[in-house]
PDB file of N, CA and C in Angstrom:
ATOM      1  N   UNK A   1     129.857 106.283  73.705  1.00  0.00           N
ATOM      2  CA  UNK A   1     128.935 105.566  74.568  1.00  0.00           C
ATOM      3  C   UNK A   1     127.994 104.686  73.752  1.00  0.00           C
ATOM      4  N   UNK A   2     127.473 105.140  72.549  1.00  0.00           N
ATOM      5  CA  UNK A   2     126.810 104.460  71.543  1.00  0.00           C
ATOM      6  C   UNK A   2     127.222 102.826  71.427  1.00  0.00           C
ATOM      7  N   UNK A   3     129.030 102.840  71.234  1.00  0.00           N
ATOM      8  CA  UNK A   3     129.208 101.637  71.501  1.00  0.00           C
ATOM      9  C   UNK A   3     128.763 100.843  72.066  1.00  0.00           C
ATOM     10  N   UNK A   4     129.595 101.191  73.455  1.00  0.00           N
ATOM     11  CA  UNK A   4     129.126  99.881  74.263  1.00  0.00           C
ATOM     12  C   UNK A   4     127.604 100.170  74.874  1.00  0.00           C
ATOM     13  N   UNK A   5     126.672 100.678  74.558  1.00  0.00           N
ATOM     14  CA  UNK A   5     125.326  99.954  74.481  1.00  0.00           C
ATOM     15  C   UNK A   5     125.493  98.806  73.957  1.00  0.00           C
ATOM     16  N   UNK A   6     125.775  98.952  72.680  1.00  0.00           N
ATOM     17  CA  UNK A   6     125.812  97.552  71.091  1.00  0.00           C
ATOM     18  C   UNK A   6     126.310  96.447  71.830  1.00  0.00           C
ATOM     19  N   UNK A   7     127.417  96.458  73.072  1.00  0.00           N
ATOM     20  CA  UNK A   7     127.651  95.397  73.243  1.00  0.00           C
ATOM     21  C   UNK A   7     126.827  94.695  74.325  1.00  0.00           C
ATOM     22  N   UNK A   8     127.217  93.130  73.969  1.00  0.00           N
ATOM     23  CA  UNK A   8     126.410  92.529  75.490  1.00  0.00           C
ATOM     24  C   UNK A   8     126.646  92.845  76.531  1.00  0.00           C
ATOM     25  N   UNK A   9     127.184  93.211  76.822  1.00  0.00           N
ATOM     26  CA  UNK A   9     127.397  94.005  78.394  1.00  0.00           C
ATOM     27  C   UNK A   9     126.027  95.003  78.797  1.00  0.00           C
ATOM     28  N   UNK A  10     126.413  95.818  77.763  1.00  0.00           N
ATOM     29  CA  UNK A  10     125.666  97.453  77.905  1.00  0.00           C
ATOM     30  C   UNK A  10     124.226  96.735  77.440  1.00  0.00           C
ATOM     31  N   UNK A  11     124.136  95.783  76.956  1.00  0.00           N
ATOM     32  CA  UNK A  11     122.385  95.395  76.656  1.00  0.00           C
ATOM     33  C   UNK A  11     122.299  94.940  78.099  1.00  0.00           C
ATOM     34  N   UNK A  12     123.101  93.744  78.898  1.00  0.00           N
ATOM     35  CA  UNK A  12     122.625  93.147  80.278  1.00  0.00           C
ATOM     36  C   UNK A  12     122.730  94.145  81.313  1.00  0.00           C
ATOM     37  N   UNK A  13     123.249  95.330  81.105  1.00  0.00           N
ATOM     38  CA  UNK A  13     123.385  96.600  82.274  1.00  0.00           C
ATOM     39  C   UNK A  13     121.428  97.295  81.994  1.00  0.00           C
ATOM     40  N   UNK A  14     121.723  97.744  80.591  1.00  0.00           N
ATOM     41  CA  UNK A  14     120.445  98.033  80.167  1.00  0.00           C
ATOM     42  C   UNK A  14     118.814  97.295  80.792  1.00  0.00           C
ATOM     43  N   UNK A  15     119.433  96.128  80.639  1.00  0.00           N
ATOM     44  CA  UNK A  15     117.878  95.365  81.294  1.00  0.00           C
ATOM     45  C   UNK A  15     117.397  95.268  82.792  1.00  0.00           C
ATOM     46  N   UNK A  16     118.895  95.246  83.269  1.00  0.00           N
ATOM     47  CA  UNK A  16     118.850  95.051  84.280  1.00  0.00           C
ATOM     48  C   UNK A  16     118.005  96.127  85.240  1.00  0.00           C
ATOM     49  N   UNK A  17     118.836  97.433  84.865  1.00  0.00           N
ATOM     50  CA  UNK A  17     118.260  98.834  85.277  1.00  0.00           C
ATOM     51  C   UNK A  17     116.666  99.210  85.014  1.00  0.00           C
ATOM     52  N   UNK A  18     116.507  98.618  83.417  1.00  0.00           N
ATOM     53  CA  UNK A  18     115.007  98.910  83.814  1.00  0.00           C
ATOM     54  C   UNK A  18     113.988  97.554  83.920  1.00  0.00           C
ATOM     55  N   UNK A  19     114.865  96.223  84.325  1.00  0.00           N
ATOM     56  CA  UNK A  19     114.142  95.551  85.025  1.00  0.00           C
ATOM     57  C   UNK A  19     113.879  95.425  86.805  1.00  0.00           C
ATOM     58  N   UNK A  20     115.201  95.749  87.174  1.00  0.00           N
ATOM     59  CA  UNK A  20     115.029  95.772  88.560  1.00  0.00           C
ATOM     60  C   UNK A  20     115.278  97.439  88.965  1.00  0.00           C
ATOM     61  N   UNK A  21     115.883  97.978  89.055  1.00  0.00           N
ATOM     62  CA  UNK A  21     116.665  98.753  89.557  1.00  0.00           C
ATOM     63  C   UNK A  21     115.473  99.985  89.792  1.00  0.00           C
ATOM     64  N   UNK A  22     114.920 100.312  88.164  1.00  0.00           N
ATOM     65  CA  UNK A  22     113.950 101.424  88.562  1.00  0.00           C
ATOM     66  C   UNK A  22     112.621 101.054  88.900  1.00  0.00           C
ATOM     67  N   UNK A  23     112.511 100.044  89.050  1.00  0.00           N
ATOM     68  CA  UNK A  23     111.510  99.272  89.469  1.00  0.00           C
ATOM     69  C   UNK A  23     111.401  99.463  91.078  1.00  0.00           C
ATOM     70  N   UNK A  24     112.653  99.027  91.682  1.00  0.00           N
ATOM     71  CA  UNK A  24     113.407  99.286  93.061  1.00  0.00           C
ATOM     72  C   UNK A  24     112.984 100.871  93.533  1.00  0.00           C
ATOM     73  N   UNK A  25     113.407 101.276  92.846  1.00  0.00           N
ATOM     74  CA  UNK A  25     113.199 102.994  93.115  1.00  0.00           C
ATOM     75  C   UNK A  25     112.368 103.687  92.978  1.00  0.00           C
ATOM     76  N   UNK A  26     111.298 102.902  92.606  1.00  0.00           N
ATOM     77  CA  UNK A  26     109.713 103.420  92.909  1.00  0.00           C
ATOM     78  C   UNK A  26     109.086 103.144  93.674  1.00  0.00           C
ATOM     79  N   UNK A  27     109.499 101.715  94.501  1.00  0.00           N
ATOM     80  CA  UNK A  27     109.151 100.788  95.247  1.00  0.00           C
ATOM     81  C   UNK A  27     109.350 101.986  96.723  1.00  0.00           C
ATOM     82  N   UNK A  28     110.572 102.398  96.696  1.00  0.00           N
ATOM     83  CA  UNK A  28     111.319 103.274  97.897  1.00  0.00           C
ATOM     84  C   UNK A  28     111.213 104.447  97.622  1.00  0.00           C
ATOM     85  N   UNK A  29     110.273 104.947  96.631  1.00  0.00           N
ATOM     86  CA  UNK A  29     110.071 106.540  96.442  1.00  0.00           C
ATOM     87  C   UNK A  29     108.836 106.927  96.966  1.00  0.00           C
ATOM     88  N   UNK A  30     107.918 105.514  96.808  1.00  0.00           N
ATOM     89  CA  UNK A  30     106.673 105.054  97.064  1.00  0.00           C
ATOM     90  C   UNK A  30     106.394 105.338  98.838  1.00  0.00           C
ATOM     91  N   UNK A  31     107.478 104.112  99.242  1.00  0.00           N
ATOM     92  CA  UNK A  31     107.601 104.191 100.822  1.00  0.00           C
ATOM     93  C   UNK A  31     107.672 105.238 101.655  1.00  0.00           C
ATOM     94  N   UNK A  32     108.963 105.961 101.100  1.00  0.00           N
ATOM     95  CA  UNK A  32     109.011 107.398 101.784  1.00  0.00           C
ATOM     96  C   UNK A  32     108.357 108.011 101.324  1.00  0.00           C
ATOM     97  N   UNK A  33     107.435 108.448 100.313  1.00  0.00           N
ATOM     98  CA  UNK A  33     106.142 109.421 100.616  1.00  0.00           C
ATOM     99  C   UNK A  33     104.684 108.628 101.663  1.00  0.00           C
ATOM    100  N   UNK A  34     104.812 107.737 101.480  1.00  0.00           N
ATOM    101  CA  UNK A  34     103.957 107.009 102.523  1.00  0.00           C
ATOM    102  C   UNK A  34     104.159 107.104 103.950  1.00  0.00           C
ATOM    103  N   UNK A  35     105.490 107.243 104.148  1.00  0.00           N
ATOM    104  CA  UNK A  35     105.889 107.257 105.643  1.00  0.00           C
ATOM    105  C   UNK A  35     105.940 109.217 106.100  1.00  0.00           C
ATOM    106  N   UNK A  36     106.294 110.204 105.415  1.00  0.00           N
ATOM    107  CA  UNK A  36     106.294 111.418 105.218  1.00  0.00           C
ATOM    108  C   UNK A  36     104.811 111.919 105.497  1.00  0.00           C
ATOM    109  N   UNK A  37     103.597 111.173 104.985  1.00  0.00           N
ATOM    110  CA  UNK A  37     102.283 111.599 104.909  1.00  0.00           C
ATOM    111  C   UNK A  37     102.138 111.277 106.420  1.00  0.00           C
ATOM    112  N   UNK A  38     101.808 109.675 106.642  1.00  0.00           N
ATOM    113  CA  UNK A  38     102.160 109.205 107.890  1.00  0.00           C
ATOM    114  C   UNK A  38     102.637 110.304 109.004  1.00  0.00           C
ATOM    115  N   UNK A  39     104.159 110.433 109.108  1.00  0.00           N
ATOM    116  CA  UNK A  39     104.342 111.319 109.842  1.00  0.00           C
ATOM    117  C   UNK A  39     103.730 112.740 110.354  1.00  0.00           C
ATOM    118  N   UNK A  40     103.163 113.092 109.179  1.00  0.00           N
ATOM    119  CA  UNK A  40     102.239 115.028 108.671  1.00  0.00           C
ATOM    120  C   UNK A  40     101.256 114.262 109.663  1.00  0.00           C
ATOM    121  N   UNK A  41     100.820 113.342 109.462  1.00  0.00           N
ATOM    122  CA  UNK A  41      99.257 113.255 110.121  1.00  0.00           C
ATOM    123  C   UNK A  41      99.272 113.111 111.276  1.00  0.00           C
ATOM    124  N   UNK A  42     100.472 112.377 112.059  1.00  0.00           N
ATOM    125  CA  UNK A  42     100.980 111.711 113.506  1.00  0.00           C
ATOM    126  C   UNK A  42     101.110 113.638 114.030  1.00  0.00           C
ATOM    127  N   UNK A  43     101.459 114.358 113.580  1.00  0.00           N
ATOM    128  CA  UNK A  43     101.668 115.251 113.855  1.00  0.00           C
ATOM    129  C   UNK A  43     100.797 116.756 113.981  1.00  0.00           C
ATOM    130  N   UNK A  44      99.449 116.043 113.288  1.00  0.00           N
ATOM    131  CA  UNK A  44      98.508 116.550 113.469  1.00  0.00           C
ATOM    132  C   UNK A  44      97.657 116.540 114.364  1.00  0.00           C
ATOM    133  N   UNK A  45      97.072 117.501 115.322  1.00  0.00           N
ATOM    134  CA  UNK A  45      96.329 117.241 116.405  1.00  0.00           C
ATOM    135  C   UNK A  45      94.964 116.658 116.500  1.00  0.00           C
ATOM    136  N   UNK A  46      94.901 116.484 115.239  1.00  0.00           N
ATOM    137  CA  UNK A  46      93.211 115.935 114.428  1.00  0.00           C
ATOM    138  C   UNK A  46      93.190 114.110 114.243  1.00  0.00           C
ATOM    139  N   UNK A  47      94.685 113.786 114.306  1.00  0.00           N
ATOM    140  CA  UNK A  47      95.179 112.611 114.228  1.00  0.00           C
ATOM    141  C   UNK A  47      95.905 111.841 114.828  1.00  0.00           C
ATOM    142  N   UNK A  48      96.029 111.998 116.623  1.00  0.00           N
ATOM    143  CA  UNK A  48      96.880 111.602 117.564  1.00  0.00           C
ATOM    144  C   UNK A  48      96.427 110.093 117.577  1.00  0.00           C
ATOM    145  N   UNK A  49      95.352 109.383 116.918  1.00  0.00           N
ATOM    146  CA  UNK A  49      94.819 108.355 117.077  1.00  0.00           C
ATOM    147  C   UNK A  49      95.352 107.208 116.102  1.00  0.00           C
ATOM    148  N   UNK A  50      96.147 107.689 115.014  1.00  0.00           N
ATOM    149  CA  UNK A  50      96.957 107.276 114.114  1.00  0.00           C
ATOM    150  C   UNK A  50      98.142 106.554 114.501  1.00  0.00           C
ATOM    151  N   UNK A  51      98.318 105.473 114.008  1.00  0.00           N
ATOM    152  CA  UNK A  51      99.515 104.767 114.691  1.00  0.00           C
ATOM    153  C   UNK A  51     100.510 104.305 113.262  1.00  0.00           C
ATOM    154  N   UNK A  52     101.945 104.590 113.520  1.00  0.00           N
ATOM    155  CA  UNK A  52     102.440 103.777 112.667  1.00  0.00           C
ATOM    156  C   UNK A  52     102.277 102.247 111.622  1.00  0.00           C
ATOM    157  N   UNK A  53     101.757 101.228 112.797  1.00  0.00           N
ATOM    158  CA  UNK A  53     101.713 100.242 112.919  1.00  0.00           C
ATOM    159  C   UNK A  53     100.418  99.395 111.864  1.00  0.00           C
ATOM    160  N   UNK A  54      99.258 100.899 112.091  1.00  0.00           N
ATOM    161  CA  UNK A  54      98.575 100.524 111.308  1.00  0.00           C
ATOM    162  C   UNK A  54      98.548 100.679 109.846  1.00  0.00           C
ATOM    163  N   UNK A  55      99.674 101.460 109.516  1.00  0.00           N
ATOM    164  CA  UNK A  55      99.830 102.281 107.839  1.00  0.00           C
ATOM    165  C   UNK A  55     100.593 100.720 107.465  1.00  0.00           C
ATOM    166  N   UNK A  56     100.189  99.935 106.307  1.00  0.00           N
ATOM    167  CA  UNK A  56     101.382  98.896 105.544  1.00  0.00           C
ATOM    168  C   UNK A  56     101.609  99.315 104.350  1.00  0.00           C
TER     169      UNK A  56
END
């Protein structure tokens, strides 16, 4: 596997992943704990006043 890191390939796979990719996946790890909390609270009787609409 050492190899093909070395090659250009495995360097443009390399950048890519930690230019977009895990970047991406924090973005959407982010969301769904945001929407999960969201939900806990919609579901709380302390918080029926809570609306989706207003969480961005």
């Amino acid at each position: 596997m050492a190899e093909w890191v070395r090659t250009s390939l495995g360097k443009s796979v390399r950048i890519f992943k930690s230019s977009f990719l895990q970047p991406l996946l924090k973005v959407c790890q982010g969301y769904k704990l945001q929407r999960e909390i969201v939900e806990a609270a919609l579901r709380d009787d302390n918080c029926k006043d809570v609306k989706l609409e207003d969480q961005k």
